[in-house]
Protein backbone atom coordinates (compact mmCIF):
# COMPACT_ATOMS: atom_id res chain seq x y z
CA UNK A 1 155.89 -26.09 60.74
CA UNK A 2 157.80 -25.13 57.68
CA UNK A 3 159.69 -22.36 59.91
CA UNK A 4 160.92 -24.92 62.87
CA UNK A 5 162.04 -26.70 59.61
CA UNK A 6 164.16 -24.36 58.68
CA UNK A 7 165.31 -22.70 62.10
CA UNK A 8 166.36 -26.07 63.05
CA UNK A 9 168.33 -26.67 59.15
CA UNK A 10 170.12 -23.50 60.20
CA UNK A 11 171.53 -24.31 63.28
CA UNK A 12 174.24 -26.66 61.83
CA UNK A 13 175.89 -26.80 58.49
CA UNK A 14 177.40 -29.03 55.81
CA UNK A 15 180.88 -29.27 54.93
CA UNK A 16 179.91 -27.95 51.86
CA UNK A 17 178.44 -24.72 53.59
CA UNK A 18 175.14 -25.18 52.00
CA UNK A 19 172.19 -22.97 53.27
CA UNK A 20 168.74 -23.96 52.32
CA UNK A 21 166.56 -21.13 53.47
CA UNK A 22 167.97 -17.61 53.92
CA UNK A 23 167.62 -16.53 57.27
CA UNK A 24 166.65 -12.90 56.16
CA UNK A 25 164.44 -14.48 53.97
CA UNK A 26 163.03 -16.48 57.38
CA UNK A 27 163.13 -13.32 59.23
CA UNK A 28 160.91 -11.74 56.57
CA UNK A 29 158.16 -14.88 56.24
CA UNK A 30 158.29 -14.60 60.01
CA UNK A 31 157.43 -10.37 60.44
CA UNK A 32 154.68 -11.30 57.49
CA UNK A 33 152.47 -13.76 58.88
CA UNK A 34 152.04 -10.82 61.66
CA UNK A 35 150.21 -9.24 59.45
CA UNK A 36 148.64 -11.93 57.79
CA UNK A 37 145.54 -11.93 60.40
CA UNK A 38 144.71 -8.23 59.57
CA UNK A 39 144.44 -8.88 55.69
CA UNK A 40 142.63 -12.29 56.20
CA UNK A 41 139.53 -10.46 58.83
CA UNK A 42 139.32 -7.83 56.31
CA UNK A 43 138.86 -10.43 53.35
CA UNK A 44 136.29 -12.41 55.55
CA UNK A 45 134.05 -8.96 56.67
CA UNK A 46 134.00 -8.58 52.89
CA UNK A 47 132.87 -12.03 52.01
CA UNK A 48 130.31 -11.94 54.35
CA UNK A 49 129.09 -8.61 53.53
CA UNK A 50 128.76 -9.53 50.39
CA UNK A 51 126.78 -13.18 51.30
CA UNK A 52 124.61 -10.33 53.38
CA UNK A 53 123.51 -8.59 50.58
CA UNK A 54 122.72 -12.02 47.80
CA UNK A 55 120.27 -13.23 51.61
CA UNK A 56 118.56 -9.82 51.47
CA UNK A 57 118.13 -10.35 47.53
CA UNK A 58 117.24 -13.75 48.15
CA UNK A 59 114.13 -12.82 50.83
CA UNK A 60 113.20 -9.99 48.54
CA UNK A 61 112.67 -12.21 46.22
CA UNK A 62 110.29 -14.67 48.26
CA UNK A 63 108.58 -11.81 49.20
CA UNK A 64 107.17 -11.09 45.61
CA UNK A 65 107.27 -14.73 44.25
CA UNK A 66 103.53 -14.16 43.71
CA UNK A 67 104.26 -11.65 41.10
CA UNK A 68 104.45 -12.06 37.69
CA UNK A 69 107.12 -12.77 35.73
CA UNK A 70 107.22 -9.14 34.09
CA UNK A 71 106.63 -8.08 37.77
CA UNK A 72 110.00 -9.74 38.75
CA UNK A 73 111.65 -8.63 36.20
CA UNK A 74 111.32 -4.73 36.90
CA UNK A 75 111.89 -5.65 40.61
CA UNK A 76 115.22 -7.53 40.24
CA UNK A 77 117.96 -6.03 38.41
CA UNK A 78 119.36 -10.18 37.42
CA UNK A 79 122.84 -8.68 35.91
CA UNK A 80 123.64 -6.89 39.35
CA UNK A 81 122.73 -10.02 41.45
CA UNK A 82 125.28 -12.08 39.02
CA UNK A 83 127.75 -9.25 39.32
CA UNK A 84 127.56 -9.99 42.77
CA UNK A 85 127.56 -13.36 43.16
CA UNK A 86 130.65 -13.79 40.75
CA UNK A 87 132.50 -10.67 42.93
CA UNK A 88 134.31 -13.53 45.17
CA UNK A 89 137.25 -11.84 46.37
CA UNK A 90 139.59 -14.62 46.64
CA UNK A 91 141.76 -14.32 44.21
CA UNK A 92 142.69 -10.59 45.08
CA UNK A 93 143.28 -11.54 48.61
CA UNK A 94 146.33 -14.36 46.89
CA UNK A 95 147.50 -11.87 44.84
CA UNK A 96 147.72 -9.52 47.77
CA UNK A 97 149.37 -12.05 49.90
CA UNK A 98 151.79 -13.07 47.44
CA UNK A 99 152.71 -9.71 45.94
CA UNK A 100 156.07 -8.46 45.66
CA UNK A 101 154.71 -5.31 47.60
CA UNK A 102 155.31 -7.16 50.66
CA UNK A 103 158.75 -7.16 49.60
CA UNK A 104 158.79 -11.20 50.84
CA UNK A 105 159.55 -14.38 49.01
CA UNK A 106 157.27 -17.06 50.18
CA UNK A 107 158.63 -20.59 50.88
CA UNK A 108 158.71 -22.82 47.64
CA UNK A 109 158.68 -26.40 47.39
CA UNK A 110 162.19 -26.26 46.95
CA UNK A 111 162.80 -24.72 50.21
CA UNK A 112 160.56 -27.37 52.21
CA UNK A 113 162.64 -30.35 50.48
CA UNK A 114 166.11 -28.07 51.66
CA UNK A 115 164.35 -27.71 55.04
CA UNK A 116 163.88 -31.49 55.50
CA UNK A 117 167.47 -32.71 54.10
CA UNK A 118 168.59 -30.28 56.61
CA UNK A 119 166.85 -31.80 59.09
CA UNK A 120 167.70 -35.00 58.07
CA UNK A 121 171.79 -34.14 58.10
CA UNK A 122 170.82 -33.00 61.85
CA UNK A 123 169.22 -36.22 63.06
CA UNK A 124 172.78 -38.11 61.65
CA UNK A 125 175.28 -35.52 63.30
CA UNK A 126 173.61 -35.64 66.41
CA UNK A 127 172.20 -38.73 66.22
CA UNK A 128 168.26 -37.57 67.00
CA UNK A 129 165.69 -40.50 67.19
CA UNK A 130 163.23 -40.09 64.97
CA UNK A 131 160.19 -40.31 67.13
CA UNK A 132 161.95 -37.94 69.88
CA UNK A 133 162.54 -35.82 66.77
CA UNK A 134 159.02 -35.76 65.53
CA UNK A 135 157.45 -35.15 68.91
CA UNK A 136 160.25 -32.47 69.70
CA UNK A 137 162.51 -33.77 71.60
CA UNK A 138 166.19 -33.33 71.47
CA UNK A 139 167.87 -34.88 74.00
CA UNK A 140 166.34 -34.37 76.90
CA UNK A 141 164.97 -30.87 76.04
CA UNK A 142 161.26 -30.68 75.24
CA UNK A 143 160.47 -28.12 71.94
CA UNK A 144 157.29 -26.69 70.99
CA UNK A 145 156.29 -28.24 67.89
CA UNK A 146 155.40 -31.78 67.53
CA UNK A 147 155.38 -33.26 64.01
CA UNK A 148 151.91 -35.07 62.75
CA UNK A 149 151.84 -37.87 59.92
CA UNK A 150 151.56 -35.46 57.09
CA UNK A 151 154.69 -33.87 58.08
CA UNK A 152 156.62 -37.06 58.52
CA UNK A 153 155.46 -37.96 55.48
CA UNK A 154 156.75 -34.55 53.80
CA UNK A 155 160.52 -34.99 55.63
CA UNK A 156 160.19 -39.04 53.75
CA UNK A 157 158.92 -37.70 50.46
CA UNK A 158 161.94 -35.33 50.55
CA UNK A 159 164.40 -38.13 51.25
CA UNK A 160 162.66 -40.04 48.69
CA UNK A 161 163.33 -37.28 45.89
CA UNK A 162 166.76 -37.84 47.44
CA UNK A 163 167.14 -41.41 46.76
CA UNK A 164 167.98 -41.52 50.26
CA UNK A 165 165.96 -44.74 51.29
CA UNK A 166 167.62 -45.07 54.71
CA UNK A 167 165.72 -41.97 55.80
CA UNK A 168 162.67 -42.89 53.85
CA UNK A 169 161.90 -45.98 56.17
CA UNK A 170 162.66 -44.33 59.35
CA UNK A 171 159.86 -40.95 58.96
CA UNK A 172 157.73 -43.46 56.60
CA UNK A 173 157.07 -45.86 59.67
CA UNK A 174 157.17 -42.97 61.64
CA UNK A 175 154.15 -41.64 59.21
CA UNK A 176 152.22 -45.02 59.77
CA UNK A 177 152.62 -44.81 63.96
CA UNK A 178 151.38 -41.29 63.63
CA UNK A 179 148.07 -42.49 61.39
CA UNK A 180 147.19 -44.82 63.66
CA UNK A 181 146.91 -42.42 66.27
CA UNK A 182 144.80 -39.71 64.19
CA UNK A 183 141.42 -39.24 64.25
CA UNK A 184 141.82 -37.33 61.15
CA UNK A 185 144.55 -38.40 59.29
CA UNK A 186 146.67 -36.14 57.87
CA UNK A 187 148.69 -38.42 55.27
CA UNK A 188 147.32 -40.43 52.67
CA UNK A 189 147.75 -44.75 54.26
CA UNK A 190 147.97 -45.77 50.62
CA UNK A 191 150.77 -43.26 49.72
CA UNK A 192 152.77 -43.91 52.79
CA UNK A 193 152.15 -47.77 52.20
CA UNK A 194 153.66 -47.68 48.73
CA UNK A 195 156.31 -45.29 49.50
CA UNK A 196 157.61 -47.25 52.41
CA UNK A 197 157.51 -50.42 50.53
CA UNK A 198 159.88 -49.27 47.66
CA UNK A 199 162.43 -48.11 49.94
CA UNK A 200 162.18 -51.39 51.75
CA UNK A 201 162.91 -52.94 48.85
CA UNK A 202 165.75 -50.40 48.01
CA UNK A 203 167.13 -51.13 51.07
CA UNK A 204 167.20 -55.28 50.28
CA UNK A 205 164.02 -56.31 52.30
CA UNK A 206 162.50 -58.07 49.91
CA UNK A 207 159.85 -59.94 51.65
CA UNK A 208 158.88 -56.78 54.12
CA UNK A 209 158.00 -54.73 50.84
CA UNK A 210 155.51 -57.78 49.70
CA UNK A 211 153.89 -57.62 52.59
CA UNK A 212 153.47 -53.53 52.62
CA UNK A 213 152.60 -54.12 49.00
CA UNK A 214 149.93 -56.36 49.66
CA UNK A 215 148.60 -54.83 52.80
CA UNK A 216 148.20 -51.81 50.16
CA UNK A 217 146.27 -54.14 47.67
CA UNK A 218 143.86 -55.00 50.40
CA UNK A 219 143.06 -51.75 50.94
CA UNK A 220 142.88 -50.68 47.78
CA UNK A 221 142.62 -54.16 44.85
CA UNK A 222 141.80 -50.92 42.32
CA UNK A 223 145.77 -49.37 43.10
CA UNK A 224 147.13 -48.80 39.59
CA UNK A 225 150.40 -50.39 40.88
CA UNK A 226 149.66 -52.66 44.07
CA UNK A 227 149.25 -55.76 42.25
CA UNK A 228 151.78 -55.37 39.44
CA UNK A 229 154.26 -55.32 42.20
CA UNK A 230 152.74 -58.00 44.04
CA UNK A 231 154.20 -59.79 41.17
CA UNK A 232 157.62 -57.95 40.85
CA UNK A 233 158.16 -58.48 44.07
CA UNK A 234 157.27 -62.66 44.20
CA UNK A 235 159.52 -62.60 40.92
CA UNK A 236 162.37 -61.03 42.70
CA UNK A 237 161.90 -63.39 45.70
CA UNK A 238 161.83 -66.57 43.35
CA UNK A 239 165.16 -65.57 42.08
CA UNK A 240 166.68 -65.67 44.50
CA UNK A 241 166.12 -68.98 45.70
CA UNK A 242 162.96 -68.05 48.04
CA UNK A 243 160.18 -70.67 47.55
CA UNK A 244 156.77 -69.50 47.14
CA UNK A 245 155.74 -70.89 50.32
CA UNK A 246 158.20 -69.16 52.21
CA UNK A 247 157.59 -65.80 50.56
CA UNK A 248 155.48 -64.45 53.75
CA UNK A 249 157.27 -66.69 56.54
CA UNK A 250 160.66 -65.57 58.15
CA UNK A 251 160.81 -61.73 57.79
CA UNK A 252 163.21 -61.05 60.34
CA UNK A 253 164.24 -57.67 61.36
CA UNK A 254 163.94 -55.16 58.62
CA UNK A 255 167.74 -54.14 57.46
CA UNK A 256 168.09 -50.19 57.00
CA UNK A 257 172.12 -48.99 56.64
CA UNK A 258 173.31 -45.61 56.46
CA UNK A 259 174.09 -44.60 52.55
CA UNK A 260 177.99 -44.17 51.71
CA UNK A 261 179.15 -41.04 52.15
CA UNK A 262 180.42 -38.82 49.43
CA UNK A 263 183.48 -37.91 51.51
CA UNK A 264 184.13 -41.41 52.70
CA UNK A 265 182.51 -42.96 56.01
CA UNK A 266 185.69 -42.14 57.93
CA UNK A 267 185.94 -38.72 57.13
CA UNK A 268 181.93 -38.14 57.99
CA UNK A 269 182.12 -39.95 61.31
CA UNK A 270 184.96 -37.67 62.40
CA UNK A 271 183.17 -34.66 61.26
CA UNK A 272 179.87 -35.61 63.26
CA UNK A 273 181.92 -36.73 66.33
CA UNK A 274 183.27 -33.10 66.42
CA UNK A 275 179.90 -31.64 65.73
CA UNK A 276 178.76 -33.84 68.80
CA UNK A 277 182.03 -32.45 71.04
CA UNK A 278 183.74 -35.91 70.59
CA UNK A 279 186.94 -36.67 70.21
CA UNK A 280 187.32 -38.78 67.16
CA UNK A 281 189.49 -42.40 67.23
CA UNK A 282 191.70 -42.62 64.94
CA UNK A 283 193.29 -45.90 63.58
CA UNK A 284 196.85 -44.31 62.77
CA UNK A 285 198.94 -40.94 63.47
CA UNK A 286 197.46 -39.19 60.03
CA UNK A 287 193.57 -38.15 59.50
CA UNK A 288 192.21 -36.39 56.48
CA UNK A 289 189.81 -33.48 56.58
CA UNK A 290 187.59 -31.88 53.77
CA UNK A 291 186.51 -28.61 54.39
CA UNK A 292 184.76 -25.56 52.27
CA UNK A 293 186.97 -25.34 49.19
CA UNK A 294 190.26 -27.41 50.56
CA UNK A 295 191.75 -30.70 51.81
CA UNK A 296 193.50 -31.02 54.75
CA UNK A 297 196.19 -33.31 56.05
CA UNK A 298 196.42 -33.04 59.62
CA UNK A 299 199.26 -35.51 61.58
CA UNK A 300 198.69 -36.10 65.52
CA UNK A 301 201.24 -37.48 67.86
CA UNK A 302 199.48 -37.93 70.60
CA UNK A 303 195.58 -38.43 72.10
CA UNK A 304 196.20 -35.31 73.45
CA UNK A 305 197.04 -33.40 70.23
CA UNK A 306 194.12 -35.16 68.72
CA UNK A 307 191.79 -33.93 71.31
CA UNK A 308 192.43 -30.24 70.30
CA UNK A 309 189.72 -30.84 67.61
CA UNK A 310 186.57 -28.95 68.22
CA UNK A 311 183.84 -27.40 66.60
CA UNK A 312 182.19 -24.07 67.52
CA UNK A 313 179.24 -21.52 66.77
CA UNK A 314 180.40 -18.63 64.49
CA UNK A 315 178.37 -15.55 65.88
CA UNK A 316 180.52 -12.51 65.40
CA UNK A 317 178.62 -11.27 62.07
CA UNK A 318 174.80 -9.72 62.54
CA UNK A 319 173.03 -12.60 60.19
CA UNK A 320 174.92 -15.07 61.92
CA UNK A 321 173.43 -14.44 65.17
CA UNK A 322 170.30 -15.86 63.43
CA UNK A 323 172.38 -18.87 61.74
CA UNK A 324 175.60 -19.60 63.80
CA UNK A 325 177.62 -21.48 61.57
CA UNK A 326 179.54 -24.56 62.53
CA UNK A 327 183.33 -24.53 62.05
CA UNK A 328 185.48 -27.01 62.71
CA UNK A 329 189.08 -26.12 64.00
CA UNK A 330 192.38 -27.99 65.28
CA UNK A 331 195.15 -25.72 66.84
CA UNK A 332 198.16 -25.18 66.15
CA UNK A 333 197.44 -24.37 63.14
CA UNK A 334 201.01 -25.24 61.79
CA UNK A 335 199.54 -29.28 61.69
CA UNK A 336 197.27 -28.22 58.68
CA UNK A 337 199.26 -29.27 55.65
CA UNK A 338 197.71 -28.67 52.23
CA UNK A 339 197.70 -32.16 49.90
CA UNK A 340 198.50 -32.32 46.57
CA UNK A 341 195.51 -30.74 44.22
């Protein structure tokens, strides 16, 4: 899952040209895990060899359990059956896995966090639903993968890290559909619970993070934090003006907007409309661009001039076959003029 993670990071990125996950490095991971199967067999005809040989000492020994104990003692040499039963193999087979003889660095947990923001930047370019997302669909195209609750609970945990709350409600409650439907769950409820209900209350939905908060309490009263914010939250509530009675009624729909951008809102909606192919609208003749490393003033007469904005796949290097990267570019080129540093 990891890997569609990052293939899918790779496909588009940020003004800032970051790259999460090297695709040589993904290339690499990828040829490994061929050869994964071969080194795990041979660790498991090992393991049960060696479980083989502790039975046979075993019925050898119920065979002469009549015998007495000096008897037993000749028969069994006791160091060699603890050499053997301590000989576990495990830890060899990590080390093998993980050594720097396979000349491959294995995802970290800093990769997996890159993976999901990348994802994450993806699903606000192109505007991806999260529950087409996470059951791999783009559009109308139907992937492979399909993403269970633990995994939409990784991509939330990521944004969380982020302090990007917007994206923490949408994969959270994405999480919670996905547990429902599991027969073995494969996020922690309680986890997801809390999670979710601090970004609701993040994101100014006050009375929607009591009742996540208490729906955790109920399922777990011995939660070190579920009742202390029980309290927080009721206290938060009361100041503003919210009578205890009305704490619980009158949700209303939970509120969840997009985080200011760094660059400005304008300046990231024009960038994602020509990530999406669309031509941008423009209140005014001028628009302002920041790309890797410079600003850009670019001045439009016309719809038409405008419309000569477009974004493209850059292929024409070997690596970035593997990661086309997504430029942006307006001809003529004589309309770029560079602003004041």
């Amino acid at each position: 899952m990891l890997a569609s993670w990052g293939l899918m990071a790779l496909l588009c990125v940020s003004v800032q040209a970051d790259l999460f996950t090297s695709m040589a490095e993904m290339q690499g991971l990828l040829d490994s895990e061929k050869a994964i199967p071969a080194v795990l067999y041979k660790y498991i005809e090992d393991e049960q060899k060696r479980l083989v040989q502790l039975r046979e000492r075993v019925n050898l020994f119920y065979c002469y359990r009549t015998c007495t104990d000096t008897v037993l003692l000749q028969i069994f040499d006791w160091k060699a059956i603890e050499s053997k039963m301590l000989a576990n193999k495990a830890d060899d087979f990590i080390e093998r896995m993980s050594n720097a003889n396979y000349g491959i660095r294995y995802p970290t947990e800093e990769d997996l966090t890159g993976a999901a923001i990348g994802l994450l930047r993806l699903q606000d370019t192109y505007r991806l639903d999260t529950t087409d997302l996470a059951q791999g669909r783009i559009y109308k195209d139907q992937g492979n993968y399909t993403f269970d609750a633990g995994d939409c609970f990784t991509i939330a945990k990521a944004a969380y890290n982020d302090g990007d709350y917007y994206h923490v409600i949408m994969w959270m409650e994405e999480a919670l559909k996905r547990l429902e439907q599991e027969d073995e769950p494969t996020a922690d409820r309680e986890d997801v619970l809390e999670y979710l209900s601090y970004s609701l209350y993040k994101q100014g939905n006050l009375k929607h993070a009591l009742k996540l908060v208490e729906e955790l309490y109920k399922l777990n009263p011995r939660h070190p934090r579920a009742k202390g914010n029980i309290k927080w939250y009721e206290d938060l509530l009361a100041q503003e003006g919210v009578k205890k009675a009305d704490m619980r009624r009158s949700l209303g729909r939970v509120v969840n907007e997009r985080p200011l951008s760094v660059l400005g809102n304008e300046e990231r909606s024009i960038y994602e409309a020509l990530c999406r192919n669309e031509v941008p609208v423009v209140c005014g003749p001028s628009l302002s661009l920041l790309t890797p490393g410079r600003f850009f003033t670019m001045t439009f007469q016309s719809e038409k001039e405008l419309s000569k904005l477009y974004c493209y796949y850059k292929r024409d290097r070997p690596f970035l076959v593997y990661a086309p990267i997504k430029v942006g570019l307006c001809l003529p080129v004589d309309n770029f003029l560079n602003s004041p540093s």
